[in-house]
N, C-alpha and C. Protein backbone atom coordinates (compact mmCIF):
# COMPACT_ATOMS: atom_id res chain seq x y z
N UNK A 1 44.05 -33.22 -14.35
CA UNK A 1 43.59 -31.91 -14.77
C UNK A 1 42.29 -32.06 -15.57
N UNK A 2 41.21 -31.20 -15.43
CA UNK A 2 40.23 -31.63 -15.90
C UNK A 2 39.84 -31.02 -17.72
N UNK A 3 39.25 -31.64 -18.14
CA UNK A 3 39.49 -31.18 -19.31
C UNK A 3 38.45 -29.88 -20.13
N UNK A 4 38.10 -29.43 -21.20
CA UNK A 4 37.62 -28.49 -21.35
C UNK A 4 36.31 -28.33 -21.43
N UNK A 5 35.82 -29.61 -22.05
CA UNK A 5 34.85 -29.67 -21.76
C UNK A 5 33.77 -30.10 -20.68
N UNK A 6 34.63 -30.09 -19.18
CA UNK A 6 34.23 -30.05 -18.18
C UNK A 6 33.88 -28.73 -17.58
N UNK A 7 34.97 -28.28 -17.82
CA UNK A 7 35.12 -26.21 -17.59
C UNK A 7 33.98 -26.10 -18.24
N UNK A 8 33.37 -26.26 -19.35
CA UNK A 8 32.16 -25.99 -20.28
C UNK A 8 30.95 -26.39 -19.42
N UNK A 9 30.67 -27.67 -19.27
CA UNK A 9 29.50 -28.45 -18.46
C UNK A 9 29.46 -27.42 -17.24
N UNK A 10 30.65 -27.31 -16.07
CA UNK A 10 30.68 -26.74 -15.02
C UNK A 10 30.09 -25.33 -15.50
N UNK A 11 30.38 -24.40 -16.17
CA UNK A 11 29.87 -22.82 -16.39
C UNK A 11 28.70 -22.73 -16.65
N UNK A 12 28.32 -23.95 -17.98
CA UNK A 12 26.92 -23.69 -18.61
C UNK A 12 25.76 -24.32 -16.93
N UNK A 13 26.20 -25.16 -16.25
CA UNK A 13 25.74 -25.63 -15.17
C UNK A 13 25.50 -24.22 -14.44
N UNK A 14 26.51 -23.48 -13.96
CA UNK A 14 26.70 -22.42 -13.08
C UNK A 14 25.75 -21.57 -13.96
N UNK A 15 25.79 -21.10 -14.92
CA UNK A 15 25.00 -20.16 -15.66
C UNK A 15 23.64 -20.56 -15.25
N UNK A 16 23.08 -21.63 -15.42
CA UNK A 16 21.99 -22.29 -15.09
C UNK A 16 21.40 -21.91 -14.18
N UNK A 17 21.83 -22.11 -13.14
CA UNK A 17 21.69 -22.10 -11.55
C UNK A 17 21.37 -20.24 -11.30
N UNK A 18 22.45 -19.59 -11.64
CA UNK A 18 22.33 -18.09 -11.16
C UNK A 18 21.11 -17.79 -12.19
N UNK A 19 20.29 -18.26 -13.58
CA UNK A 19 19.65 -17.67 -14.42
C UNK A 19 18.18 -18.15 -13.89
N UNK A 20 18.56 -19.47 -13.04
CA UNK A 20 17.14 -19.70 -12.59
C UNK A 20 16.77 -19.00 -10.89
N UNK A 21 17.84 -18.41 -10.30
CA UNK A 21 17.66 -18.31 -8.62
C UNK A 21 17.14 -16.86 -9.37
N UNK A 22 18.16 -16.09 -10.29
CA UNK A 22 17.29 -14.21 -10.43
C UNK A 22 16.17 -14.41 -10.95
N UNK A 23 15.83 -15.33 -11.62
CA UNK A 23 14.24 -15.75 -12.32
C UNK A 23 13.83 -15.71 -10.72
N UNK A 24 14.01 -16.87 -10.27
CA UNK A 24 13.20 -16.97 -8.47
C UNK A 24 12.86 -15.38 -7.96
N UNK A 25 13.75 -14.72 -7.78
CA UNK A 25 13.88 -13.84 -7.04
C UNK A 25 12.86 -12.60 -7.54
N UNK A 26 12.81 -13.12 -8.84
CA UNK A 26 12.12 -11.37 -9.72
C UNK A 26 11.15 -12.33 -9.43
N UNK A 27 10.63 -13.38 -9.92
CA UNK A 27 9.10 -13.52 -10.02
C UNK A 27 8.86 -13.33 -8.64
N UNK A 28 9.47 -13.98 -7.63
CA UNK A 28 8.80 -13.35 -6.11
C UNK A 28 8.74 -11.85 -5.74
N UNK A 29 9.73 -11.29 -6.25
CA UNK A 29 9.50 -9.57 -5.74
C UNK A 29 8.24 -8.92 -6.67
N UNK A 30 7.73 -10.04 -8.00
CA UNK A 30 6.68 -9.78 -8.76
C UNK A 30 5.34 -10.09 -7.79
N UNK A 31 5.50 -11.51 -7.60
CA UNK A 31 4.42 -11.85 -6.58
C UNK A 31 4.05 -10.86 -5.45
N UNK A 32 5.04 -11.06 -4.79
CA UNK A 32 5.20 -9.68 -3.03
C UNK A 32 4.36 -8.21 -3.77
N UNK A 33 5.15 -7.78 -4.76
CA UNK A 33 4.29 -6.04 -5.43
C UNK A 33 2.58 -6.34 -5.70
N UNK A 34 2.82 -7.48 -6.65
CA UNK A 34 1.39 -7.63 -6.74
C UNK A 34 0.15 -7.95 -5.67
N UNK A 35 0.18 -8.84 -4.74
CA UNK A 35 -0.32 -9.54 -3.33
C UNK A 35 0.19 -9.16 -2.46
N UNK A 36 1.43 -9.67 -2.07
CA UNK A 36 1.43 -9.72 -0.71
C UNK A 36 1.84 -8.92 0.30
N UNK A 37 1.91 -7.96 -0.45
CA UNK A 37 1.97 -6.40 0.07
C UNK A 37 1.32 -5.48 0.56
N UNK A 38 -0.08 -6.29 0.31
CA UNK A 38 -1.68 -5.44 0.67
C UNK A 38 -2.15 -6.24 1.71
N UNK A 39 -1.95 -4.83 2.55
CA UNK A 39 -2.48 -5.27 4.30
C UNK A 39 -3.65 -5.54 4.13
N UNK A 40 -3.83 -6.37 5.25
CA UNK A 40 -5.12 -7.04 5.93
C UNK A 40 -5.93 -6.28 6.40
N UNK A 41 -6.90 -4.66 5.87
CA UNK A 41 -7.53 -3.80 6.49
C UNK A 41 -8.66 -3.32 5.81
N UNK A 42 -9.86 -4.06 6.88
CA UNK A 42 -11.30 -3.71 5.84
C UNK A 42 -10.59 -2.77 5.40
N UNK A 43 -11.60 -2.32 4.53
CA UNK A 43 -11.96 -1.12 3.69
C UNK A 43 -13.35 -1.25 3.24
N UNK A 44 -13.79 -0.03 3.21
CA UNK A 44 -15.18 0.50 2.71
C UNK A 44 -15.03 1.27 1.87
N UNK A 45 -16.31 0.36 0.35
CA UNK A 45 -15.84 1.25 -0.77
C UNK A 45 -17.42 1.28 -1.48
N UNK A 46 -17.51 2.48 -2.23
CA UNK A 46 -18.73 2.15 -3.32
C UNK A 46 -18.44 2.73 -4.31
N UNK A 47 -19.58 1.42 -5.30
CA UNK A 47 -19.18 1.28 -6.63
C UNK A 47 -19.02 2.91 -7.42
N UNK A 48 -18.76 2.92 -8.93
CA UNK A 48 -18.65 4.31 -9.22
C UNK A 48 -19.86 4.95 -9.52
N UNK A 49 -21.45 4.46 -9.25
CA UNK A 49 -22.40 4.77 -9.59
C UNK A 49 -23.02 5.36 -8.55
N UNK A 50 -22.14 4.96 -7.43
CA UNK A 50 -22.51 5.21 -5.88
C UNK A 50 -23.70 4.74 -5.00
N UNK A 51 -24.20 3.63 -5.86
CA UNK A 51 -25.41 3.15 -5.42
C UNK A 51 -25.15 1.94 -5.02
N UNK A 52 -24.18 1.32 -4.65
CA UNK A 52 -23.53 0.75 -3.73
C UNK A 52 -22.23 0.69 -2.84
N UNK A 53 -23.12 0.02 -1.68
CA UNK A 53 -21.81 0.51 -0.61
C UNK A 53 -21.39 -0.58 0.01
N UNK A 54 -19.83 -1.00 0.01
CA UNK A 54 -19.58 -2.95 1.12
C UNK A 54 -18.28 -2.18 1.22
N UNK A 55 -17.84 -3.94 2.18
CA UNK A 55 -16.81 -3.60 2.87
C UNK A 55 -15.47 -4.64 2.17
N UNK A 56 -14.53 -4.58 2.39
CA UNK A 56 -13.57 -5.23 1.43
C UNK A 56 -12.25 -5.56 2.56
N UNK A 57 -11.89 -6.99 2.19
CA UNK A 57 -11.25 -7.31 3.29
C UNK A 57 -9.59 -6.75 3.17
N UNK A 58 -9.24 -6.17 2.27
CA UNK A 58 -8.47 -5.45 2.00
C UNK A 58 -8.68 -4.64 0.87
N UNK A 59 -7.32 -3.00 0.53
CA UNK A 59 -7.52 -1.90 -0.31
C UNK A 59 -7.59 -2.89 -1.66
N UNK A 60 -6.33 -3.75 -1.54
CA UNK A 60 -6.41 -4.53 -2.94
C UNK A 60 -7.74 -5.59 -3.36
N UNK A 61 -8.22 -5.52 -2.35
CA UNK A 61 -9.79 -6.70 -3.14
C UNK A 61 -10.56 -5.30 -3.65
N UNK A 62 -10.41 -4.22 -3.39
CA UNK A 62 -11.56 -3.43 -3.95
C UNK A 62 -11.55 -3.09 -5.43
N UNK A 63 -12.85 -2.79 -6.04
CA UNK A 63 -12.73 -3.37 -7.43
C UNK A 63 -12.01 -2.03 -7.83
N UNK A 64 -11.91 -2.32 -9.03
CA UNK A 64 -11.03 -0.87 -10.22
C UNK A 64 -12.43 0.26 -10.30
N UNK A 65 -11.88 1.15 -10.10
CA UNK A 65 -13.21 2.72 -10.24
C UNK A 65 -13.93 2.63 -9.06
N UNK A 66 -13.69 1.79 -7.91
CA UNK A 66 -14.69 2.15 -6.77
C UNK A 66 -13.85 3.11 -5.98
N UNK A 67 -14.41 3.83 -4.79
CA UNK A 67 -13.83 4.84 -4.00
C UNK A 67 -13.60 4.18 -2.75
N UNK A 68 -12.92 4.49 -1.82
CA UNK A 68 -12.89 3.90 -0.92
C UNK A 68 -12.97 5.37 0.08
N UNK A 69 -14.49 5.07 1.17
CA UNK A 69 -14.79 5.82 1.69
C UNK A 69 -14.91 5.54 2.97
N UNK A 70 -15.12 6.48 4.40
CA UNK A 70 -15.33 6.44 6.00
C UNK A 70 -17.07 6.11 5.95
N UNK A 71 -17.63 6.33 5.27
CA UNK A 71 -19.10 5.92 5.57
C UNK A 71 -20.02 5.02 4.56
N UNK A 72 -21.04 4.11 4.86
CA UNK A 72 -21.70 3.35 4.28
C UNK A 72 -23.10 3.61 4.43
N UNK A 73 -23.92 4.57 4.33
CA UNK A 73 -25.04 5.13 4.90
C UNK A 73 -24.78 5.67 6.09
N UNK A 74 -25.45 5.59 7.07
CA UNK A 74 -25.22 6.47 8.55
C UNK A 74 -24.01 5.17 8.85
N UNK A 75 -23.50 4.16 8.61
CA UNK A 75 -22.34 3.27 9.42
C UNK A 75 -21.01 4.15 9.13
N UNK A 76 -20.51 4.44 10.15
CA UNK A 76 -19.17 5.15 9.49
C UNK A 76 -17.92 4.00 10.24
N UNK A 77 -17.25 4.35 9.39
CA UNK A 77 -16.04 3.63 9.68
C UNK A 77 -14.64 4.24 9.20
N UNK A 78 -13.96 3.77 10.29
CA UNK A 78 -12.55 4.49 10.53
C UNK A 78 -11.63 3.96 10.77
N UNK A 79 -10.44 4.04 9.63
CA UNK A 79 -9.16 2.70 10.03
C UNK A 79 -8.50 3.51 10.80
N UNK A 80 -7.49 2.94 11.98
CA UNK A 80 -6.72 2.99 13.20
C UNK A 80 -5.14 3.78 12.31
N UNK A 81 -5.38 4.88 11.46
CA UNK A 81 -4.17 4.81 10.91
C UNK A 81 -3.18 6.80 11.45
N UNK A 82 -2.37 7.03 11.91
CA UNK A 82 -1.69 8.66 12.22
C UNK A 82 -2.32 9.17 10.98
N UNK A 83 -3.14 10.85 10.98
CA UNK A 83 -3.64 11.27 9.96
C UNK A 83 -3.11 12.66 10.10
N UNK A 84 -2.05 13.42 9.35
CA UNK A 84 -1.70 14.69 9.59
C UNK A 84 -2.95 15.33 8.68
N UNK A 85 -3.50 16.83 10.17
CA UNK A 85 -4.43 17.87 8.63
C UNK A 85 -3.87 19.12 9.20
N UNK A 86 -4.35 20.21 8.33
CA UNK A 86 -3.96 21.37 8.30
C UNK A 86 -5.05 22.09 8.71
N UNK A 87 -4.97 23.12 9.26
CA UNK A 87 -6.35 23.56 10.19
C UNK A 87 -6.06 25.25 9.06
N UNK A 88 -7.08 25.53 7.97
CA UNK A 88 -6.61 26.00 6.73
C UNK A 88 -7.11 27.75 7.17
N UNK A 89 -7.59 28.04 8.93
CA UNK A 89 -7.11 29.18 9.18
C UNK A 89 -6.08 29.84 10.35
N UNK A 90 -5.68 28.41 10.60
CA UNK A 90 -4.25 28.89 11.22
C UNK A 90 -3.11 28.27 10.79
N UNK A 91 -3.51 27.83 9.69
CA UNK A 91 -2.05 26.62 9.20
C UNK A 91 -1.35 25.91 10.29
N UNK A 92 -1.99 25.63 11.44
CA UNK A 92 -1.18 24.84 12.59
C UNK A 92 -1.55 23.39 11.89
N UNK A 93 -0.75 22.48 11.73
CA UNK A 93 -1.04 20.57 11.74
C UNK A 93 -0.60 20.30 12.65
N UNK A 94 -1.42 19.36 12.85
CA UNK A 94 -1.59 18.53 13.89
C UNK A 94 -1.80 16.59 13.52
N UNK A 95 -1.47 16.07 14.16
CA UNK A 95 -1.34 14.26 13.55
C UNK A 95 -3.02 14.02 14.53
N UNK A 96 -3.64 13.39 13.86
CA UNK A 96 -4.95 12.39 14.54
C UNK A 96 -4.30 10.86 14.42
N UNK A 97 -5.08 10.48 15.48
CA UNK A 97 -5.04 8.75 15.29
C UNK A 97 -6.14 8.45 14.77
N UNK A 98 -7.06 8.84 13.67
CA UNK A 98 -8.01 8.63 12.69
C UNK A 98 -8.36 9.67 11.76
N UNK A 99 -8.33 9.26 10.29
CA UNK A 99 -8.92 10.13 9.56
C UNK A 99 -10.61 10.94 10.07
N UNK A 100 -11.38 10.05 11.05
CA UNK A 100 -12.27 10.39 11.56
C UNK A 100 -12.50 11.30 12.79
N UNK A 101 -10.76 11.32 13.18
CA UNK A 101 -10.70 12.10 14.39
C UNK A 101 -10.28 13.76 13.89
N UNK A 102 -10.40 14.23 12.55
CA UNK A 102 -9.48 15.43 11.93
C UNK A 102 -11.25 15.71 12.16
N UNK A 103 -10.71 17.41 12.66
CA UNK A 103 -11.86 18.12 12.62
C UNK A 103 -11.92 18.64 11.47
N UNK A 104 -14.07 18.84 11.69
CA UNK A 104 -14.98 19.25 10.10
C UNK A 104 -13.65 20.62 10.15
N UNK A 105 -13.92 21.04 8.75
CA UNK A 105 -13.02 22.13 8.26
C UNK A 105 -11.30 22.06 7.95
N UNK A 106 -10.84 20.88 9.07
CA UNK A 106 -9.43 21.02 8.78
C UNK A 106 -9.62 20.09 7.29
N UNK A 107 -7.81 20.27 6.53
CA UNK A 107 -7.68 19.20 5.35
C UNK A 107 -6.64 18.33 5.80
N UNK A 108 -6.89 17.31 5.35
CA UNK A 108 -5.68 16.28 5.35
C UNK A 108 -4.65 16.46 4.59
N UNK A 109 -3.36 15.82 4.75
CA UNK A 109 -2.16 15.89 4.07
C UNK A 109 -1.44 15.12 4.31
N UNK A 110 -0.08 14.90 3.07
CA UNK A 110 0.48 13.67 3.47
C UNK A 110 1.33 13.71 4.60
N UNK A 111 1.76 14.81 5.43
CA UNK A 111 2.75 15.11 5.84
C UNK A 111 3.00 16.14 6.37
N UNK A 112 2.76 16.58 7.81
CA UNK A 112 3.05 17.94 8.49
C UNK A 112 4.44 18.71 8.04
N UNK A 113 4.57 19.80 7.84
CA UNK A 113 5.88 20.27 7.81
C UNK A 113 6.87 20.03 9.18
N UNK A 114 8.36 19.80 9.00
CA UNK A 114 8.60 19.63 9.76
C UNK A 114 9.02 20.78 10.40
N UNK A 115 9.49 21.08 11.94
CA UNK A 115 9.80 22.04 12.91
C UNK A 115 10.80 21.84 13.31
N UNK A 116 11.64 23.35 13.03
CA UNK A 116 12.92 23.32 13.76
C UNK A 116 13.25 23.57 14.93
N UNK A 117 13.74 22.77 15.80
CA UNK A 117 14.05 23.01 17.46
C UNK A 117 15.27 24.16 17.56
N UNK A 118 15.12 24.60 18.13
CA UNK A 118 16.18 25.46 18.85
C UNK A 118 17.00 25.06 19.73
């Protein structure tokens, strides 16, 4: 039969083990939020003075206070992303496959209302 202060070694061991794997686990779900969560998709941004304009190999490389915009002088650019807008004199939405494809006048939104089928 083993004695008590084995039961002791064995728990404080076990304690060990589970205090260092949730350490593992939070600092990686820390890592993943911070990095590795930010897609791989230029972006075009200028600074907050607006007197400069580049491109950024992702949203997260772009600096703090810059905008991230579709044009860089006459270069426009357009990520490949579903864009619901609201067409603001018939309230019909409609989804684009580019923020560049929403016609002048409509607005964007996060989210068409949805429609009930009959």
């Amino acid at each position: 039969m083993p004695k008590k202060s084995q039961y002791l070694v064995i728990s404080v061991c076990c304690l060990l083990v589970i205090g260092l794997a949730s350490f593992g686990v939070f600092y990686n779900q820390t890592a993943v939020a911070k990095k590795e969560l930010c897609a791989r998709v230029y972006t075009m941004s200028t600074n907050p003075s607006g007197t400069q304009c580049r491109g950024f190999q992702s949203p997260c490389d772009v600096p703090t206070g810059w905008k991230q915009v579709n044009y860089c002088g006459n270069v426009r650019f357009c990520i490949q992303v579903m864009t619901p807008a609201v067409n603001p004199k018939t309230q019909e939405c409609m989804w684009f496959p580019t923020p560049c494809d929403v016609p002048q006048g409509w607005h964007e939104v996060s989210q068409c209302p949805l429609e009930v089928v009959n």
